[in-house]
PDB file of N, CA and C in Angstrom:
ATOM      1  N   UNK A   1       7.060 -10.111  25.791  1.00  0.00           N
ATOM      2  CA  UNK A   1       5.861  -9.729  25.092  1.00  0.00           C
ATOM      3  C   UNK A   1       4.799 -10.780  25.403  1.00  0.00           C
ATOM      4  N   UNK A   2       3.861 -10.218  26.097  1.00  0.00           N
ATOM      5  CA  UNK A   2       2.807 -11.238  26.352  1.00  0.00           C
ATOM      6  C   UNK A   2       1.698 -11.537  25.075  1.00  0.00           C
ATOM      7  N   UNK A   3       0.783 -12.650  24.814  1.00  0.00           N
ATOM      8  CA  UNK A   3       0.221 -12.757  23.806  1.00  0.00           C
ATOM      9  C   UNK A   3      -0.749 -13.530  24.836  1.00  0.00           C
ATOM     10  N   UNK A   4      -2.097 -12.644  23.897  1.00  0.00           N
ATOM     11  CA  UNK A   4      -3.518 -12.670  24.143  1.00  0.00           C
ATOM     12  C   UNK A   4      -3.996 -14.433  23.636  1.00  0.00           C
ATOM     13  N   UNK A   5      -3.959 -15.305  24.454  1.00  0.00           N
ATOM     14  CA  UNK A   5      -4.520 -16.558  23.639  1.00  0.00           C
ATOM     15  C   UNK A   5      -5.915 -16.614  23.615  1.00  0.00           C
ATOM     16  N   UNK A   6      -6.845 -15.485  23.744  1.00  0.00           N
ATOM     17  CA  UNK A   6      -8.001 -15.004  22.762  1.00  0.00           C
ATOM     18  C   UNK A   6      -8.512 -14.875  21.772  1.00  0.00           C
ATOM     19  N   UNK A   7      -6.764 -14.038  20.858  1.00  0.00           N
ATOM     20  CA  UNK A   7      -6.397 -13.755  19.869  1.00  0.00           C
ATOM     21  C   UNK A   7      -5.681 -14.650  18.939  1.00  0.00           C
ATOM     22  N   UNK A   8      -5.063 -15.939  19.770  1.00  0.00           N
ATOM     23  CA  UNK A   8      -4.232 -16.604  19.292  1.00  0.00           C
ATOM     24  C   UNK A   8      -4.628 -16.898  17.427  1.00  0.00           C
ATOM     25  N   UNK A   9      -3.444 -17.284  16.568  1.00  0.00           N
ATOM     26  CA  UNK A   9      -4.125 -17.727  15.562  1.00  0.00           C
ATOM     27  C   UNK A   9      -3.780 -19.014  15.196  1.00  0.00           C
ATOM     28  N   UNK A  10      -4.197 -20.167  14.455  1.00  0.00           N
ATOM     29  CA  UNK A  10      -3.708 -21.206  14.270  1.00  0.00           C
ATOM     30  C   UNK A  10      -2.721 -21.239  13.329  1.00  0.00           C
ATOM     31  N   UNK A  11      -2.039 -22.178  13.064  1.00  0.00           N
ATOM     32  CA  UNK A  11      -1.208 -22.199  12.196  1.00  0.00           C
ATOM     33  C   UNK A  11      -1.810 -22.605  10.739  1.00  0.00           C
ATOM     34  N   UNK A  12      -2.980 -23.049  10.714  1.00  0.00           N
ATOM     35  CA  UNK A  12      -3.661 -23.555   9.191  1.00  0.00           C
ATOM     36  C   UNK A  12      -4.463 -22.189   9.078  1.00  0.00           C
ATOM     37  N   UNK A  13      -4.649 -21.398  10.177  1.00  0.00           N
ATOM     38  CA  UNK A  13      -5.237 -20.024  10.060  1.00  0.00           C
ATOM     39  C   UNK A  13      -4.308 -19.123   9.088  1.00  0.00           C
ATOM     40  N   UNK A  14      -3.414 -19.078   9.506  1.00  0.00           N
ATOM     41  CA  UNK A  14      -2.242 -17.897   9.464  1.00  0.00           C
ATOM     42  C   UNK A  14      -1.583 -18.345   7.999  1.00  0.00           C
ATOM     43  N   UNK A  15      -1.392 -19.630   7.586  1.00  0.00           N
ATOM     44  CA  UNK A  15      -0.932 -19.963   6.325  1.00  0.00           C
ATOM     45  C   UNK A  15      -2.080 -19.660   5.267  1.00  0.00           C
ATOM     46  N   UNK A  16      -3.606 -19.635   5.595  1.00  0.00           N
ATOM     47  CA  UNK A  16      -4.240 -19.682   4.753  1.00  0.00           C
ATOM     48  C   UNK A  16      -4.437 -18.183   4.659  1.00  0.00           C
ATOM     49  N   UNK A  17      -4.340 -17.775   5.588  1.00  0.00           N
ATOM     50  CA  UNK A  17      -4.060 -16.415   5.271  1.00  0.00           C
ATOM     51  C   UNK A  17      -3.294 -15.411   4.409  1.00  0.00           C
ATOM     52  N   UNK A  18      -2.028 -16.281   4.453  1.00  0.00           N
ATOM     53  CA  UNK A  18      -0.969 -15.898   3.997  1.00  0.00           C
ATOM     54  C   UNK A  18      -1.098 -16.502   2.305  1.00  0.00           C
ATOM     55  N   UNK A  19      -2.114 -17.574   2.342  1.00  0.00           N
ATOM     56  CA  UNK A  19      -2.128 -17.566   0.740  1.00  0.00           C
ATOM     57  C   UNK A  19      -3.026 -16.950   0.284  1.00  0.00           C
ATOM     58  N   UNK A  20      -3.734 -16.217   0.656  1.00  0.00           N
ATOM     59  CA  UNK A  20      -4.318 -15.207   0.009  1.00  0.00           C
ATOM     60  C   UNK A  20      -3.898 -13.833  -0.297  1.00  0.00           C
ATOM     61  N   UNK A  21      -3.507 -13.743   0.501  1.00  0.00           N
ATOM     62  CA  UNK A  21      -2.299 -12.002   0.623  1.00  0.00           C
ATOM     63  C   UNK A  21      -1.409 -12.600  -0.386  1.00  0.00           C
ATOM     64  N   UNK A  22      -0.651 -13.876  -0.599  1.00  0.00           N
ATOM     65  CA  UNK A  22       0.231 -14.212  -1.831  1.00  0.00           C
ATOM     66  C   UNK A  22      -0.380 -14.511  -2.998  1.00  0.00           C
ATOM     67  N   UNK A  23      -1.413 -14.378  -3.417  1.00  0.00           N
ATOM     68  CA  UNK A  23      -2.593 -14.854  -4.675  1.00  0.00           C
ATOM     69  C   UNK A  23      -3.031 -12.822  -4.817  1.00  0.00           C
ATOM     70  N   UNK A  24      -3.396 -12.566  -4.118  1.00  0.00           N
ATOM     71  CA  UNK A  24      -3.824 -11.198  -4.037  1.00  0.00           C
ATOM     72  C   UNK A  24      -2.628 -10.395  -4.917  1.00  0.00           C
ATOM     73  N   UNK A  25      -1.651 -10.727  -4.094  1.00  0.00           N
ATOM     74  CA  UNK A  25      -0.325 -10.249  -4.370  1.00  0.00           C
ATOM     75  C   UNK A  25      -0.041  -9.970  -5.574  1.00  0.00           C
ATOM     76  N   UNK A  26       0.337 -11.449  -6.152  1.00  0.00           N
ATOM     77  CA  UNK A  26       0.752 -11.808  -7.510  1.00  0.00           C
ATOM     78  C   UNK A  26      -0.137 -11.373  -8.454  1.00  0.00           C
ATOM     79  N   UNK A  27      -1.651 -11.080  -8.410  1.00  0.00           N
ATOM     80  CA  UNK A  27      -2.518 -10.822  -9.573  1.00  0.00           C
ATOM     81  C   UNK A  27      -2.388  -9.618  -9.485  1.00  0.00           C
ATOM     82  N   UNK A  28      -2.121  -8.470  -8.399  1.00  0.00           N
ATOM     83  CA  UNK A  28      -1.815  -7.161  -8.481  1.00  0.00           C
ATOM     84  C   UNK A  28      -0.271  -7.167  -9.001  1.00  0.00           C
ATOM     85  N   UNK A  29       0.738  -7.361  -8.782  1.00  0.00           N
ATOM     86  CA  UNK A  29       1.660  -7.098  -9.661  1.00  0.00           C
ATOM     87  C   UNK A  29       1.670  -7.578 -11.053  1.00  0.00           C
ATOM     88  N   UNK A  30       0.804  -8.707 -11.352  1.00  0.00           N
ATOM     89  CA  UNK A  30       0.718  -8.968 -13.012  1.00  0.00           C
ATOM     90  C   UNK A  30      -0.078  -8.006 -13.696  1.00  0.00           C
ATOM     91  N   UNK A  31      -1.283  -7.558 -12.984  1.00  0.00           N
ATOM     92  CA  UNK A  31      -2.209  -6.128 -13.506  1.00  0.00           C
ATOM     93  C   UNK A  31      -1.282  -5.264 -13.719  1.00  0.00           C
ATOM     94  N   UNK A  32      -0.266  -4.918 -12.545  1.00  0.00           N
ATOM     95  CA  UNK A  32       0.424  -3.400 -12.412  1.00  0.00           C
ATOM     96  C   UNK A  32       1.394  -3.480 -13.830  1.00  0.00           C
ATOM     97  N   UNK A  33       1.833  -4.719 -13.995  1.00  0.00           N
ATOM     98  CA  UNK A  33       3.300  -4.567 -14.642  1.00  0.00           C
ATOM     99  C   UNK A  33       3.051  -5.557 -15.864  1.00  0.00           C
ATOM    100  N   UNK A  34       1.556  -5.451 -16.449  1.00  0.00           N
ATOM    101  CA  UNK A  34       0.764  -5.920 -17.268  1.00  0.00           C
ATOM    102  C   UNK A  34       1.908  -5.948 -19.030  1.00  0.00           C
ATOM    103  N   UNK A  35       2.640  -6.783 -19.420  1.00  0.00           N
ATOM    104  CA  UNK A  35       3.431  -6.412 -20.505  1.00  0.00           C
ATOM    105  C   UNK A  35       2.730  -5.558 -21.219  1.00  0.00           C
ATOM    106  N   UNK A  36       1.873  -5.689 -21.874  1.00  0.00           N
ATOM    107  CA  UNK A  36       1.137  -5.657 -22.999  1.00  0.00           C
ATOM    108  C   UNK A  36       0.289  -3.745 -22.814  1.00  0.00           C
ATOM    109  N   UNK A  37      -0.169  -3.723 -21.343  1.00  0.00           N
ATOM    110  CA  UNK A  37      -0.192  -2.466 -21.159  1.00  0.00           C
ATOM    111  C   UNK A  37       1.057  -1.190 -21.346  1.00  0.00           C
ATOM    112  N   UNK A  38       2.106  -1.955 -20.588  1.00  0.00           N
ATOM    113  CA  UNK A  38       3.459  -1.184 -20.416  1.00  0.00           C
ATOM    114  C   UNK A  38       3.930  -0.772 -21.823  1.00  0.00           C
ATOM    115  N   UNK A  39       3.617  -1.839 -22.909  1.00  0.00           N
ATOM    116  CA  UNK A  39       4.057  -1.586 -24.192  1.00  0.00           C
ATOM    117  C   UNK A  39       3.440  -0.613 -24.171  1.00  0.00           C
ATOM    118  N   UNK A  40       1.848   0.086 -24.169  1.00  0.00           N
ATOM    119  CA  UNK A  40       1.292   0.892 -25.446  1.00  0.00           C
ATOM    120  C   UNK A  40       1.448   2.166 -24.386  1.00  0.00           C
ATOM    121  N   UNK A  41       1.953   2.162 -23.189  1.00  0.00           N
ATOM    122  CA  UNK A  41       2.169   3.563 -22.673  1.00  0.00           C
ATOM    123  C   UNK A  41       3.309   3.924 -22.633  1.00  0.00           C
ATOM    124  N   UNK A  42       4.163   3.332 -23.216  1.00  0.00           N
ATOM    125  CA  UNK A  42       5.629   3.319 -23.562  1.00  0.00           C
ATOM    126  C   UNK A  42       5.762   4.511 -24.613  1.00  0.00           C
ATOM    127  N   UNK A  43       6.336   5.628 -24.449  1.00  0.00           N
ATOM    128  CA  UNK A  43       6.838   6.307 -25.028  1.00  0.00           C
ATOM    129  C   UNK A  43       7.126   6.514 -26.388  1.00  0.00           C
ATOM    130  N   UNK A  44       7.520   6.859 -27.369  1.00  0.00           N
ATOM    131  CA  UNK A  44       7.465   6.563 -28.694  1.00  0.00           C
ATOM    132  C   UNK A  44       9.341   6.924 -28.835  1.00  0.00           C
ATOM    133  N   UNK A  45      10.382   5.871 -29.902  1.00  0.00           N
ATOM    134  CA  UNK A  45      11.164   6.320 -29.990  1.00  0.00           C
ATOM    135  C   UNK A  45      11.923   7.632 -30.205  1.00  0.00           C
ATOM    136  N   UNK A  46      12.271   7.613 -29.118  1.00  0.00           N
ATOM    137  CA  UNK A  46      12.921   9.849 -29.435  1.00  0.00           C
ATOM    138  C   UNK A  46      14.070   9.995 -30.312  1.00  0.00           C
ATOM    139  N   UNK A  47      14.315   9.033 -31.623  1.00  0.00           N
ATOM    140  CA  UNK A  47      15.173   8.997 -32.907  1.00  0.00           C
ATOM    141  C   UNK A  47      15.839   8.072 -33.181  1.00  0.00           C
ATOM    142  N   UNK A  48      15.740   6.987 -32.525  1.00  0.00           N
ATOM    143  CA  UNK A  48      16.391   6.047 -33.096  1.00  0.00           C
ATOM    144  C   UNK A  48      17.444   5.422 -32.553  1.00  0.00           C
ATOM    145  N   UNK A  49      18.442   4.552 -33.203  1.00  0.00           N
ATOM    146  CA  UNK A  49      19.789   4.457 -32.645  1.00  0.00           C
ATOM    147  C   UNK A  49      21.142   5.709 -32.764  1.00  0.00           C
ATOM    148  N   UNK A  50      21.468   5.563 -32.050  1.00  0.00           N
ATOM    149  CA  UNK A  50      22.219   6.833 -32.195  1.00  0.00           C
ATOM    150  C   UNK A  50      23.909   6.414 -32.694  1.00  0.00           C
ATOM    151  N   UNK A  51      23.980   5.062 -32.715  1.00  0.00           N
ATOM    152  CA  UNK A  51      25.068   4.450 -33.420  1.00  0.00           C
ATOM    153  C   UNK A  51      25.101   4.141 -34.441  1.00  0.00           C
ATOM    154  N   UNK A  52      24.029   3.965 -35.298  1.00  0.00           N
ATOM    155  CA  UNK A  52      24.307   3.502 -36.677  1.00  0.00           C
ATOM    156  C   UNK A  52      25.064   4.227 -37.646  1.00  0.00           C
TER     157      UNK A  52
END
């Protein structure tokens, strides 16, 4: 596989890159899987325990 050293990227390139896609990341899965949201679209108990 040949590579374009046109294109090349640096290595302080490519890490800083990569911490943004990992910052990006993490604030979209804390939005997505937000506790506090998940609670109030949470379903309502469908009767209870069924062992007591």
């Amino acid at each position: 596989m040949a590579r374009d050293d046109n294109k090349a990227m640096t290595r302080k390139a490519a890490l800083g890159k990569m911490g943004r896609y990992a910052a990006l990341t993490a604030l979209g899965t804390f939005v997505v899987l937000s506790p506090m949201q998940a609670q109030s679209s949470s379903p309502p108990d469908p009767g209870g325990n069924p062992f007591d």
